[in-house]
C-alpha atoms as a PDB file:
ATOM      1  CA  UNK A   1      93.966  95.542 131.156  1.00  0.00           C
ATOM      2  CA  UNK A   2      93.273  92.029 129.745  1.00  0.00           C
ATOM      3  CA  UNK A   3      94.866  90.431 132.587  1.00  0.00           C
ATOM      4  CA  UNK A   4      92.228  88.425 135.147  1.00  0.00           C
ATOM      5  CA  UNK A   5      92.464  90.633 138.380  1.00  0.00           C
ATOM      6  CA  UNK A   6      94.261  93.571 136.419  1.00  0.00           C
ATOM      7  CA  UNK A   7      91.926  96.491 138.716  1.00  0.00           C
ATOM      8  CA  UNK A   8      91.393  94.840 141.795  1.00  0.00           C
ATOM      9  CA  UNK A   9      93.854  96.639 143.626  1.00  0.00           C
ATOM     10  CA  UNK A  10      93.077  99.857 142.628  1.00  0.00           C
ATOM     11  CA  UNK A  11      89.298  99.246 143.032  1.00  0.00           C
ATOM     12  CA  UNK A  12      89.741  98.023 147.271  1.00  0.00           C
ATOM     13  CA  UNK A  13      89.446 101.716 148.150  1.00  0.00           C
ATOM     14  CA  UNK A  14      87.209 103.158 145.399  1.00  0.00           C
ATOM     15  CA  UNK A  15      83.719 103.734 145.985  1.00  0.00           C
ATOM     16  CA  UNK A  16      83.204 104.722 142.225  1.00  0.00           C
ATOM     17  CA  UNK A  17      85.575 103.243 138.976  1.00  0.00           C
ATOM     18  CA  UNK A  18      85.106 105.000 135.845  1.00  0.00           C
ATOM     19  CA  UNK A  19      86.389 103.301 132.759  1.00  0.00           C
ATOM     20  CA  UNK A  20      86.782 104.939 129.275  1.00  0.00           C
ATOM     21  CA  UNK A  21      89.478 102.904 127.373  1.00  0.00           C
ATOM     22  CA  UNK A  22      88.936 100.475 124.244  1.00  0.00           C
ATOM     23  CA  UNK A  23      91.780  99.369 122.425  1.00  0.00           C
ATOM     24  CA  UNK A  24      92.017 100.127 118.278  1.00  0.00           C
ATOM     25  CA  UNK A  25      93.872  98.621 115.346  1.00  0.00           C
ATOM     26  CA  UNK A  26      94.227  98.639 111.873  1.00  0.00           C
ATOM     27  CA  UNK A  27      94.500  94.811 111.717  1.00  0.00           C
ATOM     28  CA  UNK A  28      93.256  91.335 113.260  1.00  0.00           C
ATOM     29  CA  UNK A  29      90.027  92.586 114.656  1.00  0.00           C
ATOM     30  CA  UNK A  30      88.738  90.021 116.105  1.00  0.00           C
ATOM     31  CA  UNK A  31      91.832  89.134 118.838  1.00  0.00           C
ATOM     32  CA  UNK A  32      93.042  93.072 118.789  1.00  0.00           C
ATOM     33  CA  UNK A  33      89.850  94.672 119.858  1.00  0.00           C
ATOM     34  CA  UNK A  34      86.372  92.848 119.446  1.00  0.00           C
ATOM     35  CA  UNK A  35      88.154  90.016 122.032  1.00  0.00           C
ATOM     36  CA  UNK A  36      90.101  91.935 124.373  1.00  0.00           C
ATOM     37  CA  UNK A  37      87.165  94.630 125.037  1.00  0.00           C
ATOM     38  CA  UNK A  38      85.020  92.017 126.431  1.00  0.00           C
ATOM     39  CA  UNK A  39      87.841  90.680 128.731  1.00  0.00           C
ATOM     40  CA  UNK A  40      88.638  94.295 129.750  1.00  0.00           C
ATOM     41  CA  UNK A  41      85.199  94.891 130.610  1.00  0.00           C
ATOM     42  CA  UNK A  42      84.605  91.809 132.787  1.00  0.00           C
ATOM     43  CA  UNK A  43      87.841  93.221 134.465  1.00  0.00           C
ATOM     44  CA  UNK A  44      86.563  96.153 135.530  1.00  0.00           C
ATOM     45  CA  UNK A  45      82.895  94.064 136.376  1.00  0.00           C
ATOM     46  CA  UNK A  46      84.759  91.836 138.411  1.00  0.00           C
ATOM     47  CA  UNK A  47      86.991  94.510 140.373  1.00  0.00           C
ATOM     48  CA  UNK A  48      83.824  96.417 141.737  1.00  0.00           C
ATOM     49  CA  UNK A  49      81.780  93.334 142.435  1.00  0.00           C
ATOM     50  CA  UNK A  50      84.711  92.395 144.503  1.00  0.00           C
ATOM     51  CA  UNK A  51      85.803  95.518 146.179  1.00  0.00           C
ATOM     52  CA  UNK A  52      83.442  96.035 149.495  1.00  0.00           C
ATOM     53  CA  UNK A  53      83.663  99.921 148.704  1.00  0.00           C
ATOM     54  CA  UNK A  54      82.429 100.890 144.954  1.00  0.00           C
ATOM     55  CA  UNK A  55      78.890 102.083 144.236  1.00  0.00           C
ATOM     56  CA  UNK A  56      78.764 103.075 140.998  1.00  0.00           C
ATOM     57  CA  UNK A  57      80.527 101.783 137.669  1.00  0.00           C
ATOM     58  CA  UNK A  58      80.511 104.124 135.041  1.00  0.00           C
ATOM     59  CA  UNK A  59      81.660 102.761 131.845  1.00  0.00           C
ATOM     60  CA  UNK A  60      82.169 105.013 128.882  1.00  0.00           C
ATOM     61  CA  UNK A  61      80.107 103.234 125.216  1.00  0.00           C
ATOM     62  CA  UNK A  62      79.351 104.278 122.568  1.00  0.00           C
ATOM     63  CA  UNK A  63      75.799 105.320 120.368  1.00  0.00           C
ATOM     64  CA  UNK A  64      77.196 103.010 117.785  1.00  0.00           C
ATOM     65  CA  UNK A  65      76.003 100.452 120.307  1.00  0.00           C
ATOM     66  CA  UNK A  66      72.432 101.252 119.871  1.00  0.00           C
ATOM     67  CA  UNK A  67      72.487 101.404 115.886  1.00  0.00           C
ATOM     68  CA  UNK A  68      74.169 100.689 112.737  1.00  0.00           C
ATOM     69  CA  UNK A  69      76.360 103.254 111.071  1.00  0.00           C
ATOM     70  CA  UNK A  70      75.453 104.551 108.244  1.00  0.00           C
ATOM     71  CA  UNK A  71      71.833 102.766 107.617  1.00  0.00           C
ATOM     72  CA  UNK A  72      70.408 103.672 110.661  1.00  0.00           C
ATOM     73  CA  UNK A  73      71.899 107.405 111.373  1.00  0.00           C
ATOM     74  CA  UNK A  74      69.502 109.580 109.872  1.00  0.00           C
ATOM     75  CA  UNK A  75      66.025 107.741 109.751  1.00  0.00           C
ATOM     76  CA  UNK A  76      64.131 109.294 112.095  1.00  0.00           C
ATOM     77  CA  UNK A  77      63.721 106.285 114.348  1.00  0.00           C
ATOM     78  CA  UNK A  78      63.835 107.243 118.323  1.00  0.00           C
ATOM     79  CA  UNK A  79      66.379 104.592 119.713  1.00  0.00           C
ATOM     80  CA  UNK A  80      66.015 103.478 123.243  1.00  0.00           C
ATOM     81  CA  UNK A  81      67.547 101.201 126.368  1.00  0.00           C
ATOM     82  CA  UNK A  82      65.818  98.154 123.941  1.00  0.00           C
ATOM     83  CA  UNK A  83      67.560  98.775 120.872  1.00  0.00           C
ATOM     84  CA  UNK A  84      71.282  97.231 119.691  1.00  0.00           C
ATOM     85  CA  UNK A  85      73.442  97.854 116.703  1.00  0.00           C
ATOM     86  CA  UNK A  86      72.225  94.694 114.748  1.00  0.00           C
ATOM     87  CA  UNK A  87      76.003  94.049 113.075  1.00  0.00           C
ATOM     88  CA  UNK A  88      76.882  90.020 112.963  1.00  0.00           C
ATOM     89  CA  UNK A  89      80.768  89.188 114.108  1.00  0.00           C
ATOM     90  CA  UNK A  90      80.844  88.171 110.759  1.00  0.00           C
ATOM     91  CA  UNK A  91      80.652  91.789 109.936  1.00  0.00           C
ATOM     92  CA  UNK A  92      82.505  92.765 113.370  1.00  0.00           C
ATOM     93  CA  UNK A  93      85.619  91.476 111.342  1.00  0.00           C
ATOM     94  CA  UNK A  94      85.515  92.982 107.988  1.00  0.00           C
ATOM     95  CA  UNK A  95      87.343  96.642 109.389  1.00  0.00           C
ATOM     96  CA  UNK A  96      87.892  98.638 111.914  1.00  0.00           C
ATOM     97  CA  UNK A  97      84.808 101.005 112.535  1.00  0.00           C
ATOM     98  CA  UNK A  98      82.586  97.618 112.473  1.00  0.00           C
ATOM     99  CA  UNK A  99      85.134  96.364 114.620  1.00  0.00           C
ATOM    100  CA  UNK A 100      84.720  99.256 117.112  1.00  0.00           C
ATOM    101  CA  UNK A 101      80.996  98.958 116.573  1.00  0.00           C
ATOM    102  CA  UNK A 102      80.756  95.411 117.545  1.00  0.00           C
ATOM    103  CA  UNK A 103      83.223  95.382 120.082  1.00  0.00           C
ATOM    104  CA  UNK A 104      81.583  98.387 122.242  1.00  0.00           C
ATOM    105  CA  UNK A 105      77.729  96.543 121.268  1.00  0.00           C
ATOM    106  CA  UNK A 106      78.488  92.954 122.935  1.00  0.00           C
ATOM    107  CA  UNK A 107      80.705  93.960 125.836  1.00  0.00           C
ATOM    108  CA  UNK A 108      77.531  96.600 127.001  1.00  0.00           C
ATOM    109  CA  UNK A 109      74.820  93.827 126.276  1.00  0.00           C
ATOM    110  CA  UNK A 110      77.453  91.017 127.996  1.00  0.00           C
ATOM    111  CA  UNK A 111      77.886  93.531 131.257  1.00  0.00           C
ATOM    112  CA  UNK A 112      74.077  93.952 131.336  1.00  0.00           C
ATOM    113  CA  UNK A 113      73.899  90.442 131.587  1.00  0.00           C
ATOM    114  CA  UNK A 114      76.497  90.181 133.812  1.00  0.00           C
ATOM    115  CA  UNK A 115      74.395  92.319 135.940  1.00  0.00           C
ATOM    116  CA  UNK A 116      71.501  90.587 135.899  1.00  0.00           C
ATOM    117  CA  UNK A 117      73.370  87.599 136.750  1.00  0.00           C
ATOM    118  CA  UNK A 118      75.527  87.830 139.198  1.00  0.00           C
ATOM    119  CA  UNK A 119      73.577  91.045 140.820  1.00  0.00           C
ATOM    120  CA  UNK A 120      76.607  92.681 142.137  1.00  0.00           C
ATOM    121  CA  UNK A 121      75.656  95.251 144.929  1.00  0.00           C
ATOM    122  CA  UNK A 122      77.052  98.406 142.735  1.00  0.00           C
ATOM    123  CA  UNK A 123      75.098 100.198 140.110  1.00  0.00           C
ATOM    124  CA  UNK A 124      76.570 100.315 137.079  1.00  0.00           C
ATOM    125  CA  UNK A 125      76.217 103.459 134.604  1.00  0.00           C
ATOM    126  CA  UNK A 126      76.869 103.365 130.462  1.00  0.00           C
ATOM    127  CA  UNK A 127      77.211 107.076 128.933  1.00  0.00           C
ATOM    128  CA  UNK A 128      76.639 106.557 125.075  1.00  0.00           C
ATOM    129  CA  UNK A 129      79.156 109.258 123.902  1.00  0.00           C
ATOM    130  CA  UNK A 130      77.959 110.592 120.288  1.00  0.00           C
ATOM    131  CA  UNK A 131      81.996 111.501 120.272  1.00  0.00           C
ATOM    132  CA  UNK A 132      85.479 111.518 122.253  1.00  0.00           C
ATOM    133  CA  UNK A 133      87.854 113.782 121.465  1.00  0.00           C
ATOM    134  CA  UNK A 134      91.577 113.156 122.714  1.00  0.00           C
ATOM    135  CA  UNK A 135      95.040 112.275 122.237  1.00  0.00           C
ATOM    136  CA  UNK A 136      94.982 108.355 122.668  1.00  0.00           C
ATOM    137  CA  UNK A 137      97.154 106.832 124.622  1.00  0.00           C
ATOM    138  CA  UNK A 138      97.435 103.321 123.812  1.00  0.00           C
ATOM    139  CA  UNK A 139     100.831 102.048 123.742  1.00  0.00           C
ATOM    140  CA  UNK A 140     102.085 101.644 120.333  1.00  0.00           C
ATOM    141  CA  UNK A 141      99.667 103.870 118.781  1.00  0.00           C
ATOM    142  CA  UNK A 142     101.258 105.300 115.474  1.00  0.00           C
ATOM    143  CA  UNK A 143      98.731 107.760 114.517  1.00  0.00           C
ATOM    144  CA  UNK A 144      99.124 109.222 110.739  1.00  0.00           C
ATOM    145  CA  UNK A 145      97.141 111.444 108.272  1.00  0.00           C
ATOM    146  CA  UNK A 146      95.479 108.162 107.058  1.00  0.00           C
ATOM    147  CA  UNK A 147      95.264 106.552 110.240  1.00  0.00           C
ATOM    148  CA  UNK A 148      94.281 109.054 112.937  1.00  0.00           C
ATOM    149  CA  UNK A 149      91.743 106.843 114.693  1.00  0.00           C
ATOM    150  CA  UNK A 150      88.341 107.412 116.575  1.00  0.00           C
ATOM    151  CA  UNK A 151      87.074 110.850 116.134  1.00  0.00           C
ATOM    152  CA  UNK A 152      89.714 111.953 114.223  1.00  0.00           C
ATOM    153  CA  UNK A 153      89.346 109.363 111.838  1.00  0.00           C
ATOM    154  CA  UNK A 154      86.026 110.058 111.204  1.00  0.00           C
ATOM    155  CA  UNK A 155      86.561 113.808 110.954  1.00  0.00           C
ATOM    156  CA  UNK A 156      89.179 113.300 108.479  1.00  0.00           C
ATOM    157  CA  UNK A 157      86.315 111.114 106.469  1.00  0.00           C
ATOM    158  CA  UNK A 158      84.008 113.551 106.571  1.00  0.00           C
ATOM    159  CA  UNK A 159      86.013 116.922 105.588  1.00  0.00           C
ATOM    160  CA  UNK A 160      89.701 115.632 104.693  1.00  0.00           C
ATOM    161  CA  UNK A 161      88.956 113.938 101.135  1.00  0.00           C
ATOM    162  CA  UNK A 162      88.836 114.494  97.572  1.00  0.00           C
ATOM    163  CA  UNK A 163      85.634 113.067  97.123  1.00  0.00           C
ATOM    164  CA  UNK A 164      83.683 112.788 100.374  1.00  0.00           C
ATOM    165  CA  UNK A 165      83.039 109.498 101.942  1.00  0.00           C
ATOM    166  CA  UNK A 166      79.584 108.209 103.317  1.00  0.00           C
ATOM    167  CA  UNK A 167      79.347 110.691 106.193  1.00  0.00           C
ATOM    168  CA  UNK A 168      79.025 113.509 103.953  1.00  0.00           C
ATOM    169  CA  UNK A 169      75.671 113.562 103.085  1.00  0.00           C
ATOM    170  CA  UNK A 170      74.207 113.125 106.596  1.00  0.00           C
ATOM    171  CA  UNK A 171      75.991 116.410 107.521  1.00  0.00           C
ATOM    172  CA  UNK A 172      75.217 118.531 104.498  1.00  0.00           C
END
């Protein structure tokens, strides 16, 4: 997906692309999925600005683009179109939920601007999903009880643990 003109052929026909992949790992944040995301994104920008036929982009984000996990989750604050998950790449690189976080905050705010830029004749769509629950498919993936990634991951944090982790008291 990181290849320049990976979705142009599929998007000549299309007069709608949804996109809902990101890519995860346990290591090297920065080139394994804070970089790539962005690329992927543009991808997909670039496909339906060039097809003659698409619409509407959807593109699947994430809340965790609009605040900061766990200081900002249960403080009453009403979070709108204006507000962005404040996290630095400096702590974008530190593991993989900031990672994630970062990652799905920069590509949304870079496609905005893309929009704004290069004013593409589609409308393009961003569903913040609270949560995703699937099998992933990303090549390579070697989920375990330790590693189950995304939702899982985050389940497992929450009710899977001796002593619960920082999720647990926001869902008490």
């Amino acid at each position: 997906m990181t290849v320049p003109n990976a979705f142009h052929e599929s998007a000549k026909k299309a007069s709608a692309i949804i996109h809902a992949a990101t890519p995860l790992s346990y290591s090297n944040f920065l080139e394994e999925i804070i970089k790539p995301v962005s690329i992927i994104e543009e991808n997909v920008l670039d496909a339906a600005a060039a097809s003659p036929t698409v619409k509407r982009l959807i593109i699947t984000g994430s809340i965790v683009s609009t605040f900061k996990i766990p200081d900002e989750l249960a403080v009453g604050k009403t979070i709108s179109e204006k507000d962005w998950n404040s996290l630095t790449l400096e702590q974008g690189v530190e593991n993989v939920f900031n990672a994630y976080a970062y990652s799905k905050t920069i590509s949304e705010q870079e496609a905005w601007a893309y929009m704004e830029e290069k004013k593409p004749s589609f409308e393009l769509v961003y569903l913040l999903a609270p949560s995703i629950i699937g099998k992933s498919i990303q090549p390579g993936a070697k989920l375990n009880r330790q590693h189950l990634g995304g939702t899982g991951g985050f389940y497992r944090g929450l009710f899977d643990v001796e002593t619960p982790g920082w999720q647990f008291p926001y869902y008490m």
